[in-house]
PDB file of N, CA and C in Angstrom:
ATOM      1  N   UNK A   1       0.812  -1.196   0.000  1.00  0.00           N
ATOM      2  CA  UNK A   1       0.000   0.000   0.000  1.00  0.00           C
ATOM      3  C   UNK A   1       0.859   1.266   0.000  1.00  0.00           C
ATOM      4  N   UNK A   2       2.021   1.090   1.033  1.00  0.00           N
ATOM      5  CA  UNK A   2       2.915   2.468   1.401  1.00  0.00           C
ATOM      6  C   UNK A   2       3.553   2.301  -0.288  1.00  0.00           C
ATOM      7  N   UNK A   3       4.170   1.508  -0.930  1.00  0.00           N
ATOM      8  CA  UNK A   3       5.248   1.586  -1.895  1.00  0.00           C
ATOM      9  C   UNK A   3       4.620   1.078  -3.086  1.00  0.00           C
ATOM     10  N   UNK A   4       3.678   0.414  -2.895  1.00  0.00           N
ATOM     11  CA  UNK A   4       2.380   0.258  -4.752  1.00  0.00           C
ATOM     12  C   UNK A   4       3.101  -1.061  -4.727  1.00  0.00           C
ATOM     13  N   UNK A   5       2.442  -1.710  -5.905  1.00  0.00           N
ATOM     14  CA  UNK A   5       2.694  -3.180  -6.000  1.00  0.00           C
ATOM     15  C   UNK A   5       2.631  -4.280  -5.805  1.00  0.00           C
ATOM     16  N   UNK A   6       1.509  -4.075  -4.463  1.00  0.00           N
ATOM     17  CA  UNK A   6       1.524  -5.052  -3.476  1.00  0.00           C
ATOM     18  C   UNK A   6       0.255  -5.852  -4.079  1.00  0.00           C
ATOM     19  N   UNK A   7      -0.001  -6.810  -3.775  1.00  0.00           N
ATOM     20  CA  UNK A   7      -0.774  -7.673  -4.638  1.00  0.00           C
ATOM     21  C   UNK A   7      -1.325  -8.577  -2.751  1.00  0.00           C
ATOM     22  N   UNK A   8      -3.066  -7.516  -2.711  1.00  0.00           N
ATOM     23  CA  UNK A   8      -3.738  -8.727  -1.328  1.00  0.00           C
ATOM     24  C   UNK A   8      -4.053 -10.031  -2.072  1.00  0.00           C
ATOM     25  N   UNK A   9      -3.927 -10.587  -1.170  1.00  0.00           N
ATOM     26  CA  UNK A   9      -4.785 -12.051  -0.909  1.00  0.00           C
ATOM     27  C   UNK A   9      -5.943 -12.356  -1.649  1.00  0.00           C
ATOM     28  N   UNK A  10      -6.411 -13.234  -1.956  1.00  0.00           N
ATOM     29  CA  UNK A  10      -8.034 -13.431  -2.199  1.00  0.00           C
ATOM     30  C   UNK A  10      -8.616 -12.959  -0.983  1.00  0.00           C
ATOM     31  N   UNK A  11      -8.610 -13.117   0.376  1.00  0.00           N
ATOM     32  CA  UNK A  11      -9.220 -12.833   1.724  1.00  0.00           C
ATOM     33  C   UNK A  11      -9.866 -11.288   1.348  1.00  0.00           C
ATOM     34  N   UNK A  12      -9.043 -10.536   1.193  1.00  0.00           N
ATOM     35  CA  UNK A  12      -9.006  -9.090   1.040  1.00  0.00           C
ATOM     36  C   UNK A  12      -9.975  -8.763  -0.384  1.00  0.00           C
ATOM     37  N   UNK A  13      -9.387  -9.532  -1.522  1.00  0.00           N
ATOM     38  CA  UNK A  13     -10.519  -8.811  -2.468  1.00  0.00           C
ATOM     39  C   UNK A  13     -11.543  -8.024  -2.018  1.00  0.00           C
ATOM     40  N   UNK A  14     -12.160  -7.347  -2.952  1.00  0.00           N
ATOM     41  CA  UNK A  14     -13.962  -6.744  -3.051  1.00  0.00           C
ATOM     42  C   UNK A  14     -14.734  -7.738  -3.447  1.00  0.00           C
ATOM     43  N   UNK A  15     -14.310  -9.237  -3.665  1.00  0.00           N
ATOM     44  CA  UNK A  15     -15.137 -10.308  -4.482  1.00  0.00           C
ATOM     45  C   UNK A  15     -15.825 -11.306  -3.084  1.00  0.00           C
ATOM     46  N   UNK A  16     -14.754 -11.441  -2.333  1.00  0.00           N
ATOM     47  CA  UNK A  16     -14.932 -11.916  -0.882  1.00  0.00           C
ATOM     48  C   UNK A  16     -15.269 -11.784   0.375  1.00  0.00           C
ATOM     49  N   UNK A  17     -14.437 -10.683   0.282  1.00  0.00           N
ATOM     50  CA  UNK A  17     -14.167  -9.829   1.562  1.00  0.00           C
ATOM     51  C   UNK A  17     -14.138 -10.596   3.013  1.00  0.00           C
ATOM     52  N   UNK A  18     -13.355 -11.613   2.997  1.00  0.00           N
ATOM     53  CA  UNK A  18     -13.288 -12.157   3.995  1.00  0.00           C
ATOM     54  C   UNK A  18     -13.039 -11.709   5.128  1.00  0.00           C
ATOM     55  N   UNK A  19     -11.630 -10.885   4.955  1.00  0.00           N
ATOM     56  CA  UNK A  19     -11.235 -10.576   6.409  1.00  0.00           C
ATOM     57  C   UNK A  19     -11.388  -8.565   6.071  1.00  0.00           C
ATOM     58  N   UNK A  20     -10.997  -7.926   7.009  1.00  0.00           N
ATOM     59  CA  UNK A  20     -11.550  -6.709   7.495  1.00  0.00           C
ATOM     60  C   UNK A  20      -9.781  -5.608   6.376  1.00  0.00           C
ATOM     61  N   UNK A  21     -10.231  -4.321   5.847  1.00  0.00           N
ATOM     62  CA  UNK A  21      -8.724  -4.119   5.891  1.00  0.00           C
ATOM     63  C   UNK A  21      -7.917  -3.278   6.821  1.00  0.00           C
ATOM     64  N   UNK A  22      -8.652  -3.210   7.937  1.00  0.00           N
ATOM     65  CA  UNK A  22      -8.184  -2.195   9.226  1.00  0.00           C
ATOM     66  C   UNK A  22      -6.884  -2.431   9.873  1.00  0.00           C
ATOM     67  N   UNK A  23      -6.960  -4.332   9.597  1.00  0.00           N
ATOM     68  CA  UNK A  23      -5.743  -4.530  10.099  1.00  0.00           C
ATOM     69  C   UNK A  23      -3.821  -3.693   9.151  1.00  0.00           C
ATOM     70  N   UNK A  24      -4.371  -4.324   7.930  1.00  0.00           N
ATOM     71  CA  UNK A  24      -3.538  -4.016   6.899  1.00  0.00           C
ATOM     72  C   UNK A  24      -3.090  -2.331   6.673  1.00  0.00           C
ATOM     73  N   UNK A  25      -3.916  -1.635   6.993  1.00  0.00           N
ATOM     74  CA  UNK A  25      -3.981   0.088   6.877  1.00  0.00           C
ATOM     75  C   UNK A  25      -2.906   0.341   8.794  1.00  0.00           C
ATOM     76  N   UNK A  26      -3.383  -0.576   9.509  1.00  0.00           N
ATOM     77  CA  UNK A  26      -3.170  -0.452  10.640  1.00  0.00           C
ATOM     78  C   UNK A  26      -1.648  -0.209  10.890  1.00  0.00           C
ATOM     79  N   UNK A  27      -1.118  -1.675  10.154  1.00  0.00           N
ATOM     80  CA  UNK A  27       0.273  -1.787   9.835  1.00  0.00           C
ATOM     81  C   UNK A  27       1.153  -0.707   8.985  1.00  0.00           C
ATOM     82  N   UNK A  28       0.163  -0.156   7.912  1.00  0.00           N
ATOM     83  CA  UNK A  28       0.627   0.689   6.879  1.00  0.00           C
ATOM     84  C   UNK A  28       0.708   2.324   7.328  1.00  0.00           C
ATOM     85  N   UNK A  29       0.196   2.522   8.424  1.00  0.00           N
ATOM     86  CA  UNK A  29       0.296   4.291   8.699  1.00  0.00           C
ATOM     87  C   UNK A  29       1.172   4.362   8.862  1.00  0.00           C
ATOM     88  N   UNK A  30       2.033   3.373  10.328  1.00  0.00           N
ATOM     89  CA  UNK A  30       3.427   3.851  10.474  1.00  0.00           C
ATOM     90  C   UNK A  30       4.472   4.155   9.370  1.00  0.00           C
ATOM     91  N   UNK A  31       4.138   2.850   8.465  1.00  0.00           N
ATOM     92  CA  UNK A  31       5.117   3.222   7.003  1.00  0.00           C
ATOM     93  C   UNK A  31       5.059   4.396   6.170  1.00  0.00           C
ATOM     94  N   UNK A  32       3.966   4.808   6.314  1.00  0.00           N
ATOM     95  CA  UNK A  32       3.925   6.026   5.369  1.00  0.00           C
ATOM     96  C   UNK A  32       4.575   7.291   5.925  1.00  0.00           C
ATOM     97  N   UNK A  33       4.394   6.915   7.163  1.00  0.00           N
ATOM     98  CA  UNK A  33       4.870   8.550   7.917  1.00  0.00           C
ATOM     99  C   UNK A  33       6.486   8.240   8.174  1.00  0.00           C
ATOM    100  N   UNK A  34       7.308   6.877   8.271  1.00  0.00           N
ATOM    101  CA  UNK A  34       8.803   6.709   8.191  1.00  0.00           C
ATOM    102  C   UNK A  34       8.753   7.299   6.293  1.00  0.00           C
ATOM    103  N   UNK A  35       8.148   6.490   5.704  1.00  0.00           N
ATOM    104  CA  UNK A  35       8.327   7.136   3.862  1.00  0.00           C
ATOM    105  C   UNK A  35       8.519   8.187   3.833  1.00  0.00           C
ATOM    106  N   UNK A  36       7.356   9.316   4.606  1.00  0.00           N
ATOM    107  CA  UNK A  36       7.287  10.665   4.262  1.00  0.00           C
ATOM    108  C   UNK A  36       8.720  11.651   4.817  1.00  0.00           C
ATOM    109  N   UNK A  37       8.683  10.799   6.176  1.00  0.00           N
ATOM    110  CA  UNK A  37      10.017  11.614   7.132  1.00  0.00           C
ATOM    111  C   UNK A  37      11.164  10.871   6.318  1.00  0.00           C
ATOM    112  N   UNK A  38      11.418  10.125   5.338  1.00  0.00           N
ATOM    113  CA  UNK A  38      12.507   9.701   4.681  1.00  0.00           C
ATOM    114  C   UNK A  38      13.133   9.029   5.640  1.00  0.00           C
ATOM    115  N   UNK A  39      12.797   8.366   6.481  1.00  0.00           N
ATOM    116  CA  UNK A  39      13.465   7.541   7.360  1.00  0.00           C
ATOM    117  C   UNK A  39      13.029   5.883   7.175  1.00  0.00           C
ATOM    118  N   UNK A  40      12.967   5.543   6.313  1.00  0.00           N
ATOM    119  CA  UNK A  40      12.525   4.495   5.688  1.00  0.00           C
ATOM    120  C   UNK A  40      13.700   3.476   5.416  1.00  0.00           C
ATOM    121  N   UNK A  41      14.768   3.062   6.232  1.00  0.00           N
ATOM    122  CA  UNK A  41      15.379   2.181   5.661  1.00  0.00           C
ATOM    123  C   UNK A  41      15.289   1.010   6.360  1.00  0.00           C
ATOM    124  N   UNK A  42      15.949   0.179   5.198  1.00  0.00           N
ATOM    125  CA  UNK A  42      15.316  -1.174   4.982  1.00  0.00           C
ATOM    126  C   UNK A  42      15.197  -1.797   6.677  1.00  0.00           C
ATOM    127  N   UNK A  43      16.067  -1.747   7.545  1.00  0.00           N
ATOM    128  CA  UNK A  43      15.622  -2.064   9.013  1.00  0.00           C
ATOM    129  C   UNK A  43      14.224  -1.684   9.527  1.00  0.00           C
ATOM    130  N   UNK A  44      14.171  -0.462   9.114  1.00  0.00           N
ATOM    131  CA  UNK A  44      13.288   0.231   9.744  1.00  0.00           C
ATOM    132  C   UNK A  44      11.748  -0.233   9.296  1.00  0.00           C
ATOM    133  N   UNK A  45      12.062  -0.856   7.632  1.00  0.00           N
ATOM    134  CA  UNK A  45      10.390  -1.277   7.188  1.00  0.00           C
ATOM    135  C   UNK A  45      10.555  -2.588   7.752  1.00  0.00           C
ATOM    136  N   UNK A  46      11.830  -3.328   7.713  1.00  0.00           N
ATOM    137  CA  UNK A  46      11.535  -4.455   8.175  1.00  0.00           C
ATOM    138  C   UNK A  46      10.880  -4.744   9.906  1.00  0.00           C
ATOM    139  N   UNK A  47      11.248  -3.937  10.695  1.00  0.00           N
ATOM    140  CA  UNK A  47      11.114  -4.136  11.865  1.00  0.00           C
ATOM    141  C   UNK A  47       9.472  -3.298  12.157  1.00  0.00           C
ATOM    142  N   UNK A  48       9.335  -2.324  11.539  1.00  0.00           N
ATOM    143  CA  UNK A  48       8.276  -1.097  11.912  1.00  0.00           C
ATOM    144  C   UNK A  48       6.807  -2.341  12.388  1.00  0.00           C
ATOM    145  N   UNK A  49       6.131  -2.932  11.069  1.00  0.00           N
ATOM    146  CA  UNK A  49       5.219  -3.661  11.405  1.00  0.00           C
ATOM    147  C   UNK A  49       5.165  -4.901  12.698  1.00  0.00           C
ATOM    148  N   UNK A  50       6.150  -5.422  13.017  1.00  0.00           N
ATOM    149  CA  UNK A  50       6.508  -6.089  14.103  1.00  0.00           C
ATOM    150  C   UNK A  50       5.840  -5.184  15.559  1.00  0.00           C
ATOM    151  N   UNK A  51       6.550  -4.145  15.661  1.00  0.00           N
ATOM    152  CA  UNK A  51       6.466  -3.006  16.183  1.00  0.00           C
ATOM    153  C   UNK A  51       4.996  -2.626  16.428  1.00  0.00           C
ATOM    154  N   UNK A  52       4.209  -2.148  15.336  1.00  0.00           N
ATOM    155  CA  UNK A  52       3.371  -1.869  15.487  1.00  0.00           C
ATOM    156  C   UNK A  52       2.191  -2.923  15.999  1.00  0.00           C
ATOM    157  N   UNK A  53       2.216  -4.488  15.393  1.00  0.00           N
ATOM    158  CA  UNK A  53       1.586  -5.418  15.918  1.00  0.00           C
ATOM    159  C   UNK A  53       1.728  -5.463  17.013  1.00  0.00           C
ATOM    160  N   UNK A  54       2.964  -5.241  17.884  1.00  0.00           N
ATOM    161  CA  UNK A  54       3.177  -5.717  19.080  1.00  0.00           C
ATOM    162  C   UNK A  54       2.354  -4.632  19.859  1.00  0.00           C
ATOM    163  N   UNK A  55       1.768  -3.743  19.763  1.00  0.00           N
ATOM    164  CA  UNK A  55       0.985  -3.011  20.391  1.00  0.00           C
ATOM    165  C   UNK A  55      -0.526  -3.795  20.580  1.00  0.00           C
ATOM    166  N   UNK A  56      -0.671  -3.984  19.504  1.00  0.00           N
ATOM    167  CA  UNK A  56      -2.043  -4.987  19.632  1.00  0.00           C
ATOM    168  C   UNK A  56      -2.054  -6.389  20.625  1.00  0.00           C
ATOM    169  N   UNK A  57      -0.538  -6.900  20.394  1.00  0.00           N
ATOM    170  CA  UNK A  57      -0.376  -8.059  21.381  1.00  0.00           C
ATOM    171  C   UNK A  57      -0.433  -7.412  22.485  1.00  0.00           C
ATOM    172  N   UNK A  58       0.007  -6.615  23.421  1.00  0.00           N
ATOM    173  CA  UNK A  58       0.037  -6.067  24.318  1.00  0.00           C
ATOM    174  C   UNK A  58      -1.122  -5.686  24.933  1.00  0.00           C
ATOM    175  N   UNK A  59      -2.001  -4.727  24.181  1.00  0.00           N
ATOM    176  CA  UNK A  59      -3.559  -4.535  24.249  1.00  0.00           C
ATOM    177  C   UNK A  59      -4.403  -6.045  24.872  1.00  0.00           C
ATOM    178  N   UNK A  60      -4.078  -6.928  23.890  1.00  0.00           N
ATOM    179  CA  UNK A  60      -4.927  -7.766  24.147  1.00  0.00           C
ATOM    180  C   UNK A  60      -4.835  -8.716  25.608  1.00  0.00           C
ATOM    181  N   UNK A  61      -3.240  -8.703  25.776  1.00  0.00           N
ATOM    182  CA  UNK A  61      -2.975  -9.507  27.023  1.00  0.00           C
ATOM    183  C   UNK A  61      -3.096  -8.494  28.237  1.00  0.00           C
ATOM    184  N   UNK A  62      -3.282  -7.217  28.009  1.00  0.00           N
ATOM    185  CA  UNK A  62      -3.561  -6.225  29.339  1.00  0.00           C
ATOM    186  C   UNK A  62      -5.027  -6.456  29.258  1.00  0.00           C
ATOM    187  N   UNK A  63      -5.892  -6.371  28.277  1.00  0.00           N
ATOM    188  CA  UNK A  63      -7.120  -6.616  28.278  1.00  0.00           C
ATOM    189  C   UNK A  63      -7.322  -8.284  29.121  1.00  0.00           C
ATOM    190  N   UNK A  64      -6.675  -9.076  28.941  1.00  0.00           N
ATOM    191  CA  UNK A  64      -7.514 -10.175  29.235  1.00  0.00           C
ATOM    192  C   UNK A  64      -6.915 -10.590  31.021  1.00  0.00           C
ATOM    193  N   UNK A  65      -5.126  -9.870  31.321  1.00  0.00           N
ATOM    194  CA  UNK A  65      -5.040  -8.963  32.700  1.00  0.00           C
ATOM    195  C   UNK A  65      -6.795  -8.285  33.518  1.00  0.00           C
ATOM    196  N   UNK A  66      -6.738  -7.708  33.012  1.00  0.00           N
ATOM    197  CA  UNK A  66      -7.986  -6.987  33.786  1.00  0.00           C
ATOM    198  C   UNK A  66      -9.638  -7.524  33.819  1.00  0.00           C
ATOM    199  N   UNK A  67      -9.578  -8.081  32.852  1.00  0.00           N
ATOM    200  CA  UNK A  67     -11.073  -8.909  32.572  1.00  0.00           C
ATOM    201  C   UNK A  67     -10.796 -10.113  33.570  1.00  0.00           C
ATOM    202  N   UNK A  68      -9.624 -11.041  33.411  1.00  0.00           N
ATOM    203  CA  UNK A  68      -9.468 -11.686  35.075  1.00  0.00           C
ATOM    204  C   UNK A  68      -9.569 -11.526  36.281  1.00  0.00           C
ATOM    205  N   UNK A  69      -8.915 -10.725  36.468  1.00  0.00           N
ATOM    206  CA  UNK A  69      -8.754  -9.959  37.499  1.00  0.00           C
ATOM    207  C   UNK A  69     -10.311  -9.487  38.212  1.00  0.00           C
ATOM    208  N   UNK A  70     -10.779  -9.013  36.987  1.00  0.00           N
ATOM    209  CA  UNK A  70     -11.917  -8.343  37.786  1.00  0.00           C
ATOM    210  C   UNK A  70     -13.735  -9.088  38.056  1.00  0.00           C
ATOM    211  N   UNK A  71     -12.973  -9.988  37.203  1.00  0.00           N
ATOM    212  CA  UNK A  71     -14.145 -11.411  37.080  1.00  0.00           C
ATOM    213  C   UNK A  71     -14.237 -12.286  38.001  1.00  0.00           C
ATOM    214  N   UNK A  72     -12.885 -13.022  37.650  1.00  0.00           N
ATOM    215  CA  UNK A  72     -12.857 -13.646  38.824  1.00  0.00           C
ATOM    216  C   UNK A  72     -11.513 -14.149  39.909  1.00  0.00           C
ATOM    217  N   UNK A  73     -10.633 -12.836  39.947  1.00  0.00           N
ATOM    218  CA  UNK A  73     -10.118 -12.426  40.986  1.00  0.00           C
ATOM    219  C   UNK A  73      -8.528 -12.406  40.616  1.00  0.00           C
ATOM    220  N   UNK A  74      -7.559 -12.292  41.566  1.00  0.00           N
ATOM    221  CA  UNK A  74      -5.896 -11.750  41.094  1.00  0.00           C
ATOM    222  C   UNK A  74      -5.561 -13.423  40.851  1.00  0.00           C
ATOM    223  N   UNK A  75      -5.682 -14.282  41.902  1.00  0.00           N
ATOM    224  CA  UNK A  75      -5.200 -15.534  41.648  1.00  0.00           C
ATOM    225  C   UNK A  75      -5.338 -16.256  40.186  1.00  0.00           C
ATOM    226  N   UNK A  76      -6.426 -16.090  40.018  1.00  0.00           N
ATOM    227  CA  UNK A  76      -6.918 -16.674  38.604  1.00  0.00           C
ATOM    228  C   UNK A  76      -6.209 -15.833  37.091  1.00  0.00           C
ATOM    229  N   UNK A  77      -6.572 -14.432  37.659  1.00  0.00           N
ATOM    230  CA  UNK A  77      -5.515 -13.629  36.491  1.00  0.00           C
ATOM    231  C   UNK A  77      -4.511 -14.138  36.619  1.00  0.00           C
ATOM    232  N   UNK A  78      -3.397 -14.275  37.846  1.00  0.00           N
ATOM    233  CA  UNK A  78      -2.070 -14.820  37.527  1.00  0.00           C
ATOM    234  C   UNK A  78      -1.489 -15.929  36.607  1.00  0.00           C
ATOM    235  N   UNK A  79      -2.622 -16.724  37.189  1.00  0.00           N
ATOM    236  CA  UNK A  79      -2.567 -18.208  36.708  1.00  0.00           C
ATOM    237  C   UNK A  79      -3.084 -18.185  34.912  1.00  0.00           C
ATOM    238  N   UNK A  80      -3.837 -17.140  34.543  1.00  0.00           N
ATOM    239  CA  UNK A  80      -4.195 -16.812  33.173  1.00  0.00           C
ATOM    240  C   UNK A  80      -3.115 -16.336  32.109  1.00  0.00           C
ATOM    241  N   UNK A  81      -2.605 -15.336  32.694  1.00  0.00           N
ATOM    242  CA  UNK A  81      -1.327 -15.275  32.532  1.00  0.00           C
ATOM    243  C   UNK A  81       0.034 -15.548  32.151  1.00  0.00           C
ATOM    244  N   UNK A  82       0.285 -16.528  33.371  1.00  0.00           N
ATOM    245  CA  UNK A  82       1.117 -17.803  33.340  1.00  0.00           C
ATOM    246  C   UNK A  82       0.651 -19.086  32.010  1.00  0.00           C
ATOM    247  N   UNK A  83      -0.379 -19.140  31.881  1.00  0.00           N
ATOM    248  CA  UNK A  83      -1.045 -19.652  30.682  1.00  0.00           C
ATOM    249  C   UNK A  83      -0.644 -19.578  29.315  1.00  0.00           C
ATOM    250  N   UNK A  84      -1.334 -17.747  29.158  1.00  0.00           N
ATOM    251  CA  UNK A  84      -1.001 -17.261  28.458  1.00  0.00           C
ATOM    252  C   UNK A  84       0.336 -17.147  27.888  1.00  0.00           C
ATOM    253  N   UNK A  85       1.282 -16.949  28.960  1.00  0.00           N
ATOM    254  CA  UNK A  85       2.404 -16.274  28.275  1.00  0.00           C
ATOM    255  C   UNK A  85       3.238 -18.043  27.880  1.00  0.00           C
ATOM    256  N   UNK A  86       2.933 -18.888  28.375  1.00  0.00           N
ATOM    257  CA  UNK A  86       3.857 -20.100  28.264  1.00  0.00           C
ATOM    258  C   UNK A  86       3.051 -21.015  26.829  1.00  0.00           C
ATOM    259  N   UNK A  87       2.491 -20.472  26.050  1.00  0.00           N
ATOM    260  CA  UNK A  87       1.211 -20.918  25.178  1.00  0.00           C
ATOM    261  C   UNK A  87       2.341 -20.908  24.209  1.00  0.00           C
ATOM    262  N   UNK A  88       2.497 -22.322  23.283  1.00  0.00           N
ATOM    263  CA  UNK A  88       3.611 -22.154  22.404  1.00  0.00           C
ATOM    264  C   UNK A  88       2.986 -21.489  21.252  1.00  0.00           C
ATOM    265  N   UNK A  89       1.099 -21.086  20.798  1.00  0.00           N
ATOM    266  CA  UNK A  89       0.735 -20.609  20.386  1.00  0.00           C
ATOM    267  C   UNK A  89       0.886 -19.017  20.461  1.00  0.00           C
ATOM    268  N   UNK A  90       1.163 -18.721  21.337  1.00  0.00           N
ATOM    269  CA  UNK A  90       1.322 -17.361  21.400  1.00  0.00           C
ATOM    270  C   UNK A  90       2.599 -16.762  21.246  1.00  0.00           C
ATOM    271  N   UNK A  91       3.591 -18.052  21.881  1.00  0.00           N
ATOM    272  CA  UNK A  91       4.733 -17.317  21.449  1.00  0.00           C
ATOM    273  C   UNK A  91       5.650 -17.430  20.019  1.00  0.00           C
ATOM    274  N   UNK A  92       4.752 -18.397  19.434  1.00  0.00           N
ATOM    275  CA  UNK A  92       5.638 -18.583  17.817  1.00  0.00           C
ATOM    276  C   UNK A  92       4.244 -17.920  16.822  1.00  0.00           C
ATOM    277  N   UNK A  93       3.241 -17.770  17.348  1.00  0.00           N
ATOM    278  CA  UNK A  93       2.435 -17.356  16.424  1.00  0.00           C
ATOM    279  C   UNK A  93       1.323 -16.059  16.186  1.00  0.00           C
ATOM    280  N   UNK A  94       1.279 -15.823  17.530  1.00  0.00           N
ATOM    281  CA  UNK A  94       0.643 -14.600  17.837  1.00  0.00           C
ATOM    282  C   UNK A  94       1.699 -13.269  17.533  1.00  0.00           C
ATOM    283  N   UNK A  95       3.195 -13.285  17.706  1.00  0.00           N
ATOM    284  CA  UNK A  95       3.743 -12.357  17.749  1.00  0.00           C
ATOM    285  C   UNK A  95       4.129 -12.251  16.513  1.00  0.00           C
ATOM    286  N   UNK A  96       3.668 -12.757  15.420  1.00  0.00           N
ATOM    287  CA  UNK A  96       4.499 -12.684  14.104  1.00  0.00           C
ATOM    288  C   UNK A  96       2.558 -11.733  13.621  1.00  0.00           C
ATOM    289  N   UNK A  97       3.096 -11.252  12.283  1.00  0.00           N
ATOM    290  CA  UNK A  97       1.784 -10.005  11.873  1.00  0.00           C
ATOM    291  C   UNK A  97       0.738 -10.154  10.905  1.00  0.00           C
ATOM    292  N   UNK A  98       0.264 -12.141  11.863  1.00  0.00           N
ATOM    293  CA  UNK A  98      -0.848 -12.228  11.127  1.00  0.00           C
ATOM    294  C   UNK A  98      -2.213 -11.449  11.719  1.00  0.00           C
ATOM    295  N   UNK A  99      -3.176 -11.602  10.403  1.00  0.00           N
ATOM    296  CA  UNK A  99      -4.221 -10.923  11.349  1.00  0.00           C
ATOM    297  C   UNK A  99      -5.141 -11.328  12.132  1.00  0.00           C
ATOM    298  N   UNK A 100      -4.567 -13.235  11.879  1.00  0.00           N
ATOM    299  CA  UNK A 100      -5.407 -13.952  12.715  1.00  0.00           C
ATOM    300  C   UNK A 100      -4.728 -14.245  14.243  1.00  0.00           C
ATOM    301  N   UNK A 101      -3.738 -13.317  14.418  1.00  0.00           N
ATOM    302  CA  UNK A 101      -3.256 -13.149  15.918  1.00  0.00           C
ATOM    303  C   UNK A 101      -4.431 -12.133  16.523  1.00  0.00           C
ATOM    304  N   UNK A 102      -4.411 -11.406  15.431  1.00  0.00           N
ATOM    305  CA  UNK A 102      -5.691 -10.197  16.045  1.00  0.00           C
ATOM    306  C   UNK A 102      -6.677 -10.675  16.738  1.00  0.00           C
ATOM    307  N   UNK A 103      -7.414 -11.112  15.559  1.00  0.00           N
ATOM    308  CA  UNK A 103      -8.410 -11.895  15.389  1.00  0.00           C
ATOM    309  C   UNK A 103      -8.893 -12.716  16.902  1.00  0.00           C
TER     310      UNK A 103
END
């Protein structure tokens, strides 16, 4: 989107529309504004979206922090937690910038 060329998925078409493109634009603001400030090198695109996903990972595990917590109590958040973070799902697959980590 930031640099043209990019060729979505079938998911994405207008024919399907499977998945949403909020995620994809989501990833793409930061790039445009490193493009615009000319600070765009190749580290920087490579790493930026990582970056920016990891905000969403974060969101979601403070979100599900406090929804424990306040449901049904600190012990159980801990132990949710501890769950969470030892989940080989989460740690080889949630942190990479699919959108079905979002999801």
């Amino acid at each position: 989107m930031v640099y043209g060329g990019v060729y979505l998925p079938w998911e994405w078409s207008p024919e399907y529309q499977l998945r949403n493109t909020v995620y994809p634009y989501f990833l793409a603001g930061p790039l445009y504004i490193l493009k615009e400030l000319s600070l765009d090198s190749q580290m920087a695109v490579l790493l930026q979206p990582y970056l920016t996903h990891s905000i969403l990972v974060l969101a979601g595990d403070l979100f599900l922090w406090k929804s424990a917590k306040k449901y049904v109590g600190s012990d159980a958040a801990r132990i949710s937690m501890l769950l969470l973070l030892t989940s080989r799902a989460q740690t080889e697959f949630i942190i990479r910038c699919f959108t079905n980590g979002v999801e």
